[in-house]
PDB file of N, CA and C in Angstrom:
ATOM      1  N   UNK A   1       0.835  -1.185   0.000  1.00  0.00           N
ATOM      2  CA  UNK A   1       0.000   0.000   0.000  1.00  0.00           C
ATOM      3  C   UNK A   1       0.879   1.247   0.000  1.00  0.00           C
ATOM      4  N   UNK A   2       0.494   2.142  -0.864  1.00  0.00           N
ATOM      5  CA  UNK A   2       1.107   3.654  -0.797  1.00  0.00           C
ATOM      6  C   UNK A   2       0.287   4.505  -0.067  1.00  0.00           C
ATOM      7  N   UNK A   3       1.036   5.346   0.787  1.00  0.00           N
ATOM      8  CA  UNK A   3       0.538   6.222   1.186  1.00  0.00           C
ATOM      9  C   UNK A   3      -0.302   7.737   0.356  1.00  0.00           C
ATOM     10  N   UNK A   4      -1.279   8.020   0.872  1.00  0.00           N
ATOM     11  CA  UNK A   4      -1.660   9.106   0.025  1.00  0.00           C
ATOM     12  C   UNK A   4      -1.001  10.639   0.241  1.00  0.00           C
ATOM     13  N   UNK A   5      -0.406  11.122  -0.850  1.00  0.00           N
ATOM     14  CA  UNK A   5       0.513  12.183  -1.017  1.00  0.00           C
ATOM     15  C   UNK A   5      -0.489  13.235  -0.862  1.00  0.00           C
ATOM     16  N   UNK A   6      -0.001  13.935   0.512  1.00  0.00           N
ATOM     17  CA  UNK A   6      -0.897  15.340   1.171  1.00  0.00           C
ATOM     18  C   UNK A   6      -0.532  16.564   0.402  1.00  0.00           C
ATOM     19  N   UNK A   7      -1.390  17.192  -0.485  1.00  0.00           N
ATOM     20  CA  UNK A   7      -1.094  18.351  -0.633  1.00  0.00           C
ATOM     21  C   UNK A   7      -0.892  19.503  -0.122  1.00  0.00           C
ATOM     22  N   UNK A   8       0.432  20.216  -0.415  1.00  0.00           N
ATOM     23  CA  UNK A   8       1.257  21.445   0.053  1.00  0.00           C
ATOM     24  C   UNK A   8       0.051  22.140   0.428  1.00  0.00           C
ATOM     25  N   UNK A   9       0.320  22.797   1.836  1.00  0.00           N
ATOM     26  CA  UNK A   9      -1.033  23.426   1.981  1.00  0.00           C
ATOM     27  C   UNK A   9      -0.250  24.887   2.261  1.00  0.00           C
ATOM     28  N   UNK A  10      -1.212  26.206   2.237  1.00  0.00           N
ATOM     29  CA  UNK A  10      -0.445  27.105   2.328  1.00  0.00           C
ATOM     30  C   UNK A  10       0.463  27.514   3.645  1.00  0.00           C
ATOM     31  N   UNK A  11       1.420  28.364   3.675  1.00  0.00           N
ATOM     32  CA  UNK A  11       2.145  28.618   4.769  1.00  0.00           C
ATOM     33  C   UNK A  11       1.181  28.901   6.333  1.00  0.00           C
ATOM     34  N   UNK A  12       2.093  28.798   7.276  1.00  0.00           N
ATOM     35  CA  UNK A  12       1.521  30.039   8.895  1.00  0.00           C
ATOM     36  C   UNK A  12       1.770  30.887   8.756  1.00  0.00           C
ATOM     37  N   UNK A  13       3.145  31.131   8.482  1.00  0.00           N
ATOM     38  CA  UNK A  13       3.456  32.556   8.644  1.00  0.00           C
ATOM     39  C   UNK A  13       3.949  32.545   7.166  1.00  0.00           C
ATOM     40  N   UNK A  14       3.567  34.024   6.727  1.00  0.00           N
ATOM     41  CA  UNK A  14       3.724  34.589   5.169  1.00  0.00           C
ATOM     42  C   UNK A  14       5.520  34.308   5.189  1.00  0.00           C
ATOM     43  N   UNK A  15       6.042  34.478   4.160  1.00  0.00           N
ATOM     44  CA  UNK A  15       7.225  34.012   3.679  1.00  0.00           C
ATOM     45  C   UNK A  15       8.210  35.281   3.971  1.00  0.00           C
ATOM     46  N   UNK A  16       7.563  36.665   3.636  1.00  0.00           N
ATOM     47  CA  UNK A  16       8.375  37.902   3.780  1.00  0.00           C
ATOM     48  C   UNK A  16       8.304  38.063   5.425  1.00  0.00           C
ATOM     49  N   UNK A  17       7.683  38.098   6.349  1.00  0.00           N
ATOM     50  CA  UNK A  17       7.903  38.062   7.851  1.00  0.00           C
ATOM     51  C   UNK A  17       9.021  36.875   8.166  1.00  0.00           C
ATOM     52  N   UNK A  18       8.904  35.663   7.669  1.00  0.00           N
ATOM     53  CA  UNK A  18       9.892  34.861   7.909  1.00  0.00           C
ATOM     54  C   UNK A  18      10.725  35.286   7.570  1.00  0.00           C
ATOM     55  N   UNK A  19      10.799  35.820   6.159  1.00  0.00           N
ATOM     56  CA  UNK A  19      12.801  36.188   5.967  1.00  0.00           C
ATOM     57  C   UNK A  19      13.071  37.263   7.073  1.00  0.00           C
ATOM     58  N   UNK A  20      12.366  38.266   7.080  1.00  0.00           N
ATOM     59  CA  UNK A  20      12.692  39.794   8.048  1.00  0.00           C
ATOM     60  C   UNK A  20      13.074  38.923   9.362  1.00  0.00           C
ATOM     61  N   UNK A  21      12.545  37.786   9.670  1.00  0.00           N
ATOM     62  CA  UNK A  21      12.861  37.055  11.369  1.00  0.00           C
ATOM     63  C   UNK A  21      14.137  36.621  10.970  1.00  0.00           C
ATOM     64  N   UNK A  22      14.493  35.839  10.065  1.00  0.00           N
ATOM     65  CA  UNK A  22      15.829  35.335  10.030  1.00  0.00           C
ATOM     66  C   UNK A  22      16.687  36.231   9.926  1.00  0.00           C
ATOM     67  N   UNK A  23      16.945  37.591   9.331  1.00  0.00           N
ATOM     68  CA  UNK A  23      17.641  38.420   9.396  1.00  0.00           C
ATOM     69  C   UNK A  23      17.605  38.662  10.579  1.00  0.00           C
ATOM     70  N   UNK A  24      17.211  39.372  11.399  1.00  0.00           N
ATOM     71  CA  UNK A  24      17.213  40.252  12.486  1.00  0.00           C
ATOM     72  C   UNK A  24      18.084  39.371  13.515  1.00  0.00           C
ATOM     73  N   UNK A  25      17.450  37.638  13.748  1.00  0.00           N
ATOM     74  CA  UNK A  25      18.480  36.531  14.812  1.00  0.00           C
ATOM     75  C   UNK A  25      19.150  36.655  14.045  1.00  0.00           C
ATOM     76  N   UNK A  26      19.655  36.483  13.178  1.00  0.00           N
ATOM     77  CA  UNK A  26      21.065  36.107  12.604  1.00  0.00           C
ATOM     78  C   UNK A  26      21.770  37.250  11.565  1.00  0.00           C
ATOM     79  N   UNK A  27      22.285  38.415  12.543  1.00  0.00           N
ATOM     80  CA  UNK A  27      22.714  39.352  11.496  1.00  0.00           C
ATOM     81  C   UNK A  27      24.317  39.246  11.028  1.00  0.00           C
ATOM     82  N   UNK A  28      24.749  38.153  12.181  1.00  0.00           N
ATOM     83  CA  UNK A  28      25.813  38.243  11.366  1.00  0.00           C
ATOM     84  C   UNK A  28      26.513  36.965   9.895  1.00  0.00           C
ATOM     85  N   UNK A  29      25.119  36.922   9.106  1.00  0.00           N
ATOM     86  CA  UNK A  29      24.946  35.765   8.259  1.00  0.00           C
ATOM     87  C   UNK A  29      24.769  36.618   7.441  1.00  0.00           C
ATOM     88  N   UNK A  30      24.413  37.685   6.999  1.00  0.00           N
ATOM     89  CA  UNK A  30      23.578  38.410   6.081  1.00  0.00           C
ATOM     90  C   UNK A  30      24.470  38.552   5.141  1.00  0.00           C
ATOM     91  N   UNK A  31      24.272  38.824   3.931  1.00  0.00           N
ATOM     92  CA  UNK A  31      25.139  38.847   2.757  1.00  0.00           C
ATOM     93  C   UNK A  31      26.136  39.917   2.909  1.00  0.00           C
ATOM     94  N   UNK A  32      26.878  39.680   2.048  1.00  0.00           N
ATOM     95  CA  UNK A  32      28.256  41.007   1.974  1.00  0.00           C
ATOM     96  C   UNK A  32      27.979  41.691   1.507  1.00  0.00           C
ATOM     97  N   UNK A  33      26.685  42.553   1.306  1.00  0.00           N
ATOM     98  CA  UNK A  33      25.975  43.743   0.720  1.00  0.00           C
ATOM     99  C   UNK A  33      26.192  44.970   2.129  1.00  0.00           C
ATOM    100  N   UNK A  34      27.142  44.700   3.279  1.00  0.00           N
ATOM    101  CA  UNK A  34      26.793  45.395   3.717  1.00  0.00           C
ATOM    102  C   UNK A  34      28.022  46.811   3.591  1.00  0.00           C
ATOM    103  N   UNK A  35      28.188  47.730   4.358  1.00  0.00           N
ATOM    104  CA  UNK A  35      28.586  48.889   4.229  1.00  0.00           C
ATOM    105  C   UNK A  35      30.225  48.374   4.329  1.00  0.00           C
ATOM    106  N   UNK A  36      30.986  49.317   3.611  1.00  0.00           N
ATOM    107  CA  UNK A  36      31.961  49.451   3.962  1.00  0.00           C
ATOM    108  C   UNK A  36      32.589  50.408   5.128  1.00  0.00           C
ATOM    109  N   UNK A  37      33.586  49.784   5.917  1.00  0.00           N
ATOM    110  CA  UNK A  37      34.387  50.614   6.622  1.00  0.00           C
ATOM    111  C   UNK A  37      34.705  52.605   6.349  1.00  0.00           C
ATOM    112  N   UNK A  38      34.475  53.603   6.824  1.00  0.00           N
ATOM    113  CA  UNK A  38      34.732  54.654   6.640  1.00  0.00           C
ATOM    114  C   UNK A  38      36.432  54.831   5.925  1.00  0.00           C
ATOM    115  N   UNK A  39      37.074  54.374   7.229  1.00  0.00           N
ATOM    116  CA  UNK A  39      38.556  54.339   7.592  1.00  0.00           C
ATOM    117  C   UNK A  39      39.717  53.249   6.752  1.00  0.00           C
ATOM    118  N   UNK A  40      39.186  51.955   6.774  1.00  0.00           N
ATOM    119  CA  UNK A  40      39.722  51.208   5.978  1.00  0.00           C
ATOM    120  C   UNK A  40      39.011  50.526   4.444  1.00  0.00           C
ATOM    121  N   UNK A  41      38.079  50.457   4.503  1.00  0.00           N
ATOM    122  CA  UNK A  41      37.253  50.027   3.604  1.00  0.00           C
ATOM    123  C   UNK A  41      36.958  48.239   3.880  1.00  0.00           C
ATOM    124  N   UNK A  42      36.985  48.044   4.797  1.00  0.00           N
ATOM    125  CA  UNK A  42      36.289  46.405   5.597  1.00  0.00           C
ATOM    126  C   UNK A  42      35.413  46.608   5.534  1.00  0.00           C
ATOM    127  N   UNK A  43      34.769  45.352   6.168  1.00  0.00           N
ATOM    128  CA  UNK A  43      33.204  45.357   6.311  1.00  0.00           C
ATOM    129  C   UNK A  43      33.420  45.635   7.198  1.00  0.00           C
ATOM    130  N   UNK A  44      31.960  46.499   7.806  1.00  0.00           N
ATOM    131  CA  UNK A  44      31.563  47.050   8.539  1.00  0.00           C
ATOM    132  C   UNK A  44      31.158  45.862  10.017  1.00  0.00           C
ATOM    133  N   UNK A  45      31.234  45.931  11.238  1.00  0.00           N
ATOM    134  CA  UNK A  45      31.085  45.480  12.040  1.00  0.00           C
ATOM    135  C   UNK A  45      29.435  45.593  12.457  1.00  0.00           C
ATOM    136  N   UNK A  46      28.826  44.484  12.655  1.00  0.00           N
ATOM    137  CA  UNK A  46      27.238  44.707  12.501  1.00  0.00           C
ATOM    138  C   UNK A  46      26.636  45.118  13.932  1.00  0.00           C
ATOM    139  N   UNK A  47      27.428  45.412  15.268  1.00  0.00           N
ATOM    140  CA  UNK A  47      26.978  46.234  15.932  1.00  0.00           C
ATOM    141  C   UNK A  47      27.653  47.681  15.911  1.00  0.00           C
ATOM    142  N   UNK A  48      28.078  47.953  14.621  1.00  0.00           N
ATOM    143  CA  UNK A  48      28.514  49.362  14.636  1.00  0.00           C
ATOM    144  C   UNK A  48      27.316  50.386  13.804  1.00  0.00           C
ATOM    145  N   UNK A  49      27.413  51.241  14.690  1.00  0.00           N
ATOM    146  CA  UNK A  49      26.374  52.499  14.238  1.00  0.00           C
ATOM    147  C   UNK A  49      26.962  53.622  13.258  1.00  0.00           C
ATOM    148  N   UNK A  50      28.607  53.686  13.498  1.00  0.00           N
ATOM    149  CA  UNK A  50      29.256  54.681  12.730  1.00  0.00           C
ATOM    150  C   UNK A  50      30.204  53.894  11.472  1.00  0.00           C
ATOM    151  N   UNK A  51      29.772  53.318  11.028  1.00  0.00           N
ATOM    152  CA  UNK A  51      30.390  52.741   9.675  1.00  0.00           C
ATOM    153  C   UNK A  51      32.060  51.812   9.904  1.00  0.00           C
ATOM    154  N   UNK A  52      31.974  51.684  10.616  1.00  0.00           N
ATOM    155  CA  UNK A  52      33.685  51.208  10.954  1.00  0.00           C
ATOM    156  C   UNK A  52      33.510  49.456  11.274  1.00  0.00           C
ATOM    157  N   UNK A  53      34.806  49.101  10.444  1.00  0.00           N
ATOM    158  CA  UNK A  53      34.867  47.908  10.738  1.00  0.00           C
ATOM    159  C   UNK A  53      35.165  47.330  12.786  1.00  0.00           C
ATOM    160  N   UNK A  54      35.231  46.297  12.692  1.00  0.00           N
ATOM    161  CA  UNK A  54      35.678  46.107  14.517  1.00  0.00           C
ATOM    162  C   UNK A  54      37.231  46.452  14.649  1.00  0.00           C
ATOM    163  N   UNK A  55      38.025  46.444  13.894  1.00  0.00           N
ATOM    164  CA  UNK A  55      39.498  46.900  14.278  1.00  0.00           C
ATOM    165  C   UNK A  55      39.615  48.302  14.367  1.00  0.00           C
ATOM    166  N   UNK A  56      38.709  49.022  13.453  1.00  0.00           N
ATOM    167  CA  UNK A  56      38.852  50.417  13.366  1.00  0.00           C
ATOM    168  C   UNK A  56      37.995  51.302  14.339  1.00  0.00           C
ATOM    169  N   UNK A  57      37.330  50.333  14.920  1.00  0.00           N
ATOM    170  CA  UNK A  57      35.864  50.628  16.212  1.00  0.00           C
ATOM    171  C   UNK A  57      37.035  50.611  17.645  1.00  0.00           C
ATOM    172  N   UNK A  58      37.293  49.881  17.813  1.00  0.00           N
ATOM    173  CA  UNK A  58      38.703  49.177  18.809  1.00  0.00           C
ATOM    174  C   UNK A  58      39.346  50.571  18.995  1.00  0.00           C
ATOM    175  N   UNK A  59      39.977  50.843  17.712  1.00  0.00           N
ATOM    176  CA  UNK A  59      41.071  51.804  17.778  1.00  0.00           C
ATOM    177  C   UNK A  59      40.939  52.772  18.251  1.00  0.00           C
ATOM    178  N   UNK A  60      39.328  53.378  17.998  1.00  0.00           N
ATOM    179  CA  UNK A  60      38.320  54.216  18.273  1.00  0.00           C
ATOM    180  C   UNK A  60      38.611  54.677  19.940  1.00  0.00           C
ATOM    181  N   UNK A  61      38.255  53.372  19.730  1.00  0.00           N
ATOM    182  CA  UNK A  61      37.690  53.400  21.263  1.00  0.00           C
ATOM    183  C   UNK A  61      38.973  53.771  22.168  1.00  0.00           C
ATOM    184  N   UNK A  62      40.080  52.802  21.999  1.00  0.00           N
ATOM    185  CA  UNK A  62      41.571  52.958  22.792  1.00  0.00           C
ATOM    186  C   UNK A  62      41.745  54.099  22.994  1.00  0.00           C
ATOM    187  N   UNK A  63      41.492  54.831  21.903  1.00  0.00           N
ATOM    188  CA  UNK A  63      42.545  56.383  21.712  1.00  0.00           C
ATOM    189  C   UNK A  63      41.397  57.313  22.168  1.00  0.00           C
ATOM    190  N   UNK A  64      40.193  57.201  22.680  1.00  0.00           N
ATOM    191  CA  UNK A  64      39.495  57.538  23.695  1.00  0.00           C
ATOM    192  C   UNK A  64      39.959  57.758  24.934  1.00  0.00           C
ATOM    193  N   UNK A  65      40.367  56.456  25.740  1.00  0.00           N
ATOM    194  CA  UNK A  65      40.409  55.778  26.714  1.00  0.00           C
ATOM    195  C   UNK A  65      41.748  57.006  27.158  1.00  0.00           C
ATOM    196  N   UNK A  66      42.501  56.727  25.930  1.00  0.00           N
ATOM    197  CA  UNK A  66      44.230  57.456  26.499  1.00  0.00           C
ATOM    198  C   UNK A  66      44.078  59.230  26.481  1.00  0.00           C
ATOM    199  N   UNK A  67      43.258  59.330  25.647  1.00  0.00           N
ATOM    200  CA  UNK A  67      42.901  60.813  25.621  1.00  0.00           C
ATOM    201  C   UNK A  67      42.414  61.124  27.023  1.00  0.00           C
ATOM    202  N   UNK A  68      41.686  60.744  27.458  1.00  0.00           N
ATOM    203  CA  UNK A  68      41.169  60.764  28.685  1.00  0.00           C
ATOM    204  C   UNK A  68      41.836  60.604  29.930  1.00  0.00           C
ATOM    205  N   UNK A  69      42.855  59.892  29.860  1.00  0.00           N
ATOM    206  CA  UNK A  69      43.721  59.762  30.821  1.00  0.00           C
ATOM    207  C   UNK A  69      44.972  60.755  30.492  1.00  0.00           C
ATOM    208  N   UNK A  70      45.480  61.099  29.426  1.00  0.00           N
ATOM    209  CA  UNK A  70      46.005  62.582  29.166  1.00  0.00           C
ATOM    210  C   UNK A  70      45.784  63.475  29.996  1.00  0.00           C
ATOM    211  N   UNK A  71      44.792  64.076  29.483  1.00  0.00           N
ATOM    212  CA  UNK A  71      43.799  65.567  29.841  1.00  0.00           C
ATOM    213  C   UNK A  71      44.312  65.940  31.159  1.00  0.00           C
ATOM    214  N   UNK A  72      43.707  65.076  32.726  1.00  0.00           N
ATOM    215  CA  UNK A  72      44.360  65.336  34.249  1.00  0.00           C
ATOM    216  C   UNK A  72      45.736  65.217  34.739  1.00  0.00           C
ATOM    217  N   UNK A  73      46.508  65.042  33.567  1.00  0.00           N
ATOM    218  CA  UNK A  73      47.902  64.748  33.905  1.00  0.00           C
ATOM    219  C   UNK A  73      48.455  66.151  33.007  1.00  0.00           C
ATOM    220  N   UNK A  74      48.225  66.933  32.023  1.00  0.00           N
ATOM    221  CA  UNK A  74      48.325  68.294  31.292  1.00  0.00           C
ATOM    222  C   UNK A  74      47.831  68.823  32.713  1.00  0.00           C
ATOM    223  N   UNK A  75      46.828  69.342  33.001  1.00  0.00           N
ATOM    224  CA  UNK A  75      46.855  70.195  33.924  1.00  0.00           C
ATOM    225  C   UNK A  75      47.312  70.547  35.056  1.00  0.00           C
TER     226      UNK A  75
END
């Protein structure tokens, strides 16, 4: 005996909400469409807000850190 072949029935959830869900968990899968680096021209680091890759975010940040510790030692 064969089983009787169930026809495809339509989706739960529409197909365009599913893709927008898979993007959003998984952003760092997303195609290499994304921005380039300001500073070097990398990809962009996907929790960065100002265009910079993560080495150039880093650097960012360091030369913050030392600036800051400068400043009370000048005066």
């Amino acid at each position: 005996m064969r089983k009787k072949r169930i026809p495809p029935s339509e989706p739960v959830i529409p197909s365009a909400i599913l893709r927008r869900a898979k993007r959003e968990a998984h952003p760092d899968k997303l195609p290499s469409k994304q921005a380039k680096c300001v500073v070097c021209g990398g990809e962009t680091a996907a929790t960065s807000t100002e265009q910079l890759c993560w080495v150039c975010r880093r650097l960012k940040i360091s030369a913050w850190h030392e600036a800051e510790q400068q400043l009370p030692a000048q005066e």
